[in-house]
C-alpha atoms as a PDB file:
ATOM      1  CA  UNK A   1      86.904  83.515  94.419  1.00  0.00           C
ATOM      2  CA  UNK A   2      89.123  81.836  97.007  1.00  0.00           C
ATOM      3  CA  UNK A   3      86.452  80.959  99.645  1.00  0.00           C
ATOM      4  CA  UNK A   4      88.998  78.330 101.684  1.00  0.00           C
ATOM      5  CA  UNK A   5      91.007  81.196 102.807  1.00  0.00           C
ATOM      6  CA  UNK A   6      87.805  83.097 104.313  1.00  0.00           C
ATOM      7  CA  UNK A   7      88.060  82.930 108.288  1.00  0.00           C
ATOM      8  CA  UNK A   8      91.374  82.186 108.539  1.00  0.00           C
ATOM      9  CA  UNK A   9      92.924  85.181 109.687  1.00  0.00           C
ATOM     10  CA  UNK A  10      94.758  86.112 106.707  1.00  0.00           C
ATOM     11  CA  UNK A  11      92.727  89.072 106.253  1.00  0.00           C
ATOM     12  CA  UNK A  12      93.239  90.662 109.533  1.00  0.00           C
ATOM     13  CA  UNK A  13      96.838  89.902 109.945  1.00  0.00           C
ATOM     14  CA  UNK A  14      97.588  92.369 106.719  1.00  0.00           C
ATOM     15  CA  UNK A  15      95.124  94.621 107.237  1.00  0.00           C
ATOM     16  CA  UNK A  16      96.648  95.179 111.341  1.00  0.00           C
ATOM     17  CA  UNK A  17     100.143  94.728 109.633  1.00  0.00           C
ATOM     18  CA  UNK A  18      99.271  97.772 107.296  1.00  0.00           C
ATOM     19  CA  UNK A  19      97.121 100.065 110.076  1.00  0.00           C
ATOM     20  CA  UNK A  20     100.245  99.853 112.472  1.00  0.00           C
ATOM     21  CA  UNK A  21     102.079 101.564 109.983  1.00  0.00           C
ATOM     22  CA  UNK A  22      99.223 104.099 109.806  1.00  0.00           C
ATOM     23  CA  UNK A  23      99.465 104.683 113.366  1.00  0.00           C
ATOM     24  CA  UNK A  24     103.327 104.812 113.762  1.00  0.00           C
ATOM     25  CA  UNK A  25     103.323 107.804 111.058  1.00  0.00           C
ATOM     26  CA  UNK A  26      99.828 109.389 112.873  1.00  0.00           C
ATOM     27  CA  UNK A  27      98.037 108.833 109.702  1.00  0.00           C
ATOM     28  CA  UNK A  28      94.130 108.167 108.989  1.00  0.00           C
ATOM     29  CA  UNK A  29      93.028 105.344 106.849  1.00  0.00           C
ATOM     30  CA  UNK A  30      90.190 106.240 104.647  1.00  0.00           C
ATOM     31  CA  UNK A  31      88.719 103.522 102.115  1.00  0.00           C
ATOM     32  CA  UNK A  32      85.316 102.449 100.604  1.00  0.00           C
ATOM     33  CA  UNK A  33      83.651  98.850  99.822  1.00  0.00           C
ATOM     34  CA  UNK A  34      80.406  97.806  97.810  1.00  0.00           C
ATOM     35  CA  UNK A  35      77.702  96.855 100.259  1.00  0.00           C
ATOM     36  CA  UNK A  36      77.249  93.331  99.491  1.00  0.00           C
ATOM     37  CA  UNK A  37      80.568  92.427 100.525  1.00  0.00           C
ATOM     38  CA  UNK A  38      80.930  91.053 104.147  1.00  0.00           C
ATOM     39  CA  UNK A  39      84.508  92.604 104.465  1.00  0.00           C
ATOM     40  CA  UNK A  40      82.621  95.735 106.403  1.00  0.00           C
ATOM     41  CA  UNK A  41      82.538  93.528 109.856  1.00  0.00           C
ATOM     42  CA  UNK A  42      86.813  92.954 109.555  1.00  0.00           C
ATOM     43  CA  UNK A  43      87.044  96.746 109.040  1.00  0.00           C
ATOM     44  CA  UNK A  44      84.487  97.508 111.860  1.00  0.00           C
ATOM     45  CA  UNK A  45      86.717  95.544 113.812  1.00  0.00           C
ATOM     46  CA  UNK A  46      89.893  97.232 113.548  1.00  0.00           C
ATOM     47  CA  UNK A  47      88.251 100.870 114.304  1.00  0.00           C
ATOM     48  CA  UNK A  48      86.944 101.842 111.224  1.00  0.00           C
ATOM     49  CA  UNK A  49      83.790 103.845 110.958  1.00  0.00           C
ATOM     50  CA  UNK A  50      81.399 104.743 108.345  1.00  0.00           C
ATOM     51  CA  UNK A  51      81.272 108.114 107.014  1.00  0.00           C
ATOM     52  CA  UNK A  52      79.262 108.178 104.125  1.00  0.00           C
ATOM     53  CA  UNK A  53      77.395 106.064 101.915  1.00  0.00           C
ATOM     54  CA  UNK A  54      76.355 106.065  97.824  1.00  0.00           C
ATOM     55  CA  UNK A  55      73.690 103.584  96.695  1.00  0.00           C
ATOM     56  CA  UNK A  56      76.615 100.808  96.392  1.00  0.00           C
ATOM     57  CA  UNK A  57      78.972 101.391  98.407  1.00  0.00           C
ATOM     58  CA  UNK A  58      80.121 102.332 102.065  1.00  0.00           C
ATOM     59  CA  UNK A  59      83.122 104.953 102.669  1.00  0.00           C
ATOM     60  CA  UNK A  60      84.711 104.594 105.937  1.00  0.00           C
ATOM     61  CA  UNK A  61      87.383 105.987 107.762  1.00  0.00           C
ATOM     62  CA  UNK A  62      90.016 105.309 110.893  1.00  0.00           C
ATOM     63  CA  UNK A  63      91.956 107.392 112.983  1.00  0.00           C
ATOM     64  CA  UNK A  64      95.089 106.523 114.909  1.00  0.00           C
ATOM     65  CA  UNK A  65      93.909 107.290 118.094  1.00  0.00           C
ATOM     66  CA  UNK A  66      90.402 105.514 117.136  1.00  0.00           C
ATOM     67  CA  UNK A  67      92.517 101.524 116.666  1.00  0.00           C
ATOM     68  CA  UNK A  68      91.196  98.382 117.995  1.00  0.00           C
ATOM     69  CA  UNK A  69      94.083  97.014 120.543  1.00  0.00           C
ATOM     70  CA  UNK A  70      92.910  93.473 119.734  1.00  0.00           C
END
C-alpha cells in the first residue's frame, strides 16, 4: 500500500477534479466502499451521503446540488 501519499491531498484533488465534471453535466455520483477503509470521511467531505449498507460495505451517493464548496 502506498501509505506516504495518505494526507497529502492527492486524494481530494481527483476526486473534486472528477465531481466538477459531475456537476457541470447535472449528474449524481453513486459509489460503494468496504467499511474498514477510512476513505468514507474524504467522501463525507465532498457531499456524499450514505444510502445503504451490506455487512461489508457502505453505498453512498451525491447530488449536484448536494457538493461541498470547499
Amino acid at each position: 500500500m502506498l501509505t506516504k501519499y495518505r494526507n497529502q491531498g492527492v486524494g481530494s484533488y481527483i476526486l473534486k477534479n472528477f465531481l466538477q465534471e459531475y456537476d457541470e453535466n447535472s449528474r449524481v455520483a453513486v459509489l460503494e466502499y468496504l467499511k474498514w477503509n477510512p476513505v468514507g470521511s474524504l467522501y463525507k467531505r465532498n457531499g456524499f451521503k450514505v444510502t445503504s449498507e451490506s455487512d461489508i460495505n457502505y453505498f453512498m451517493e451525491r447530488k449536484p446540488e448536494e457538493r461541498c464548496l470547499s
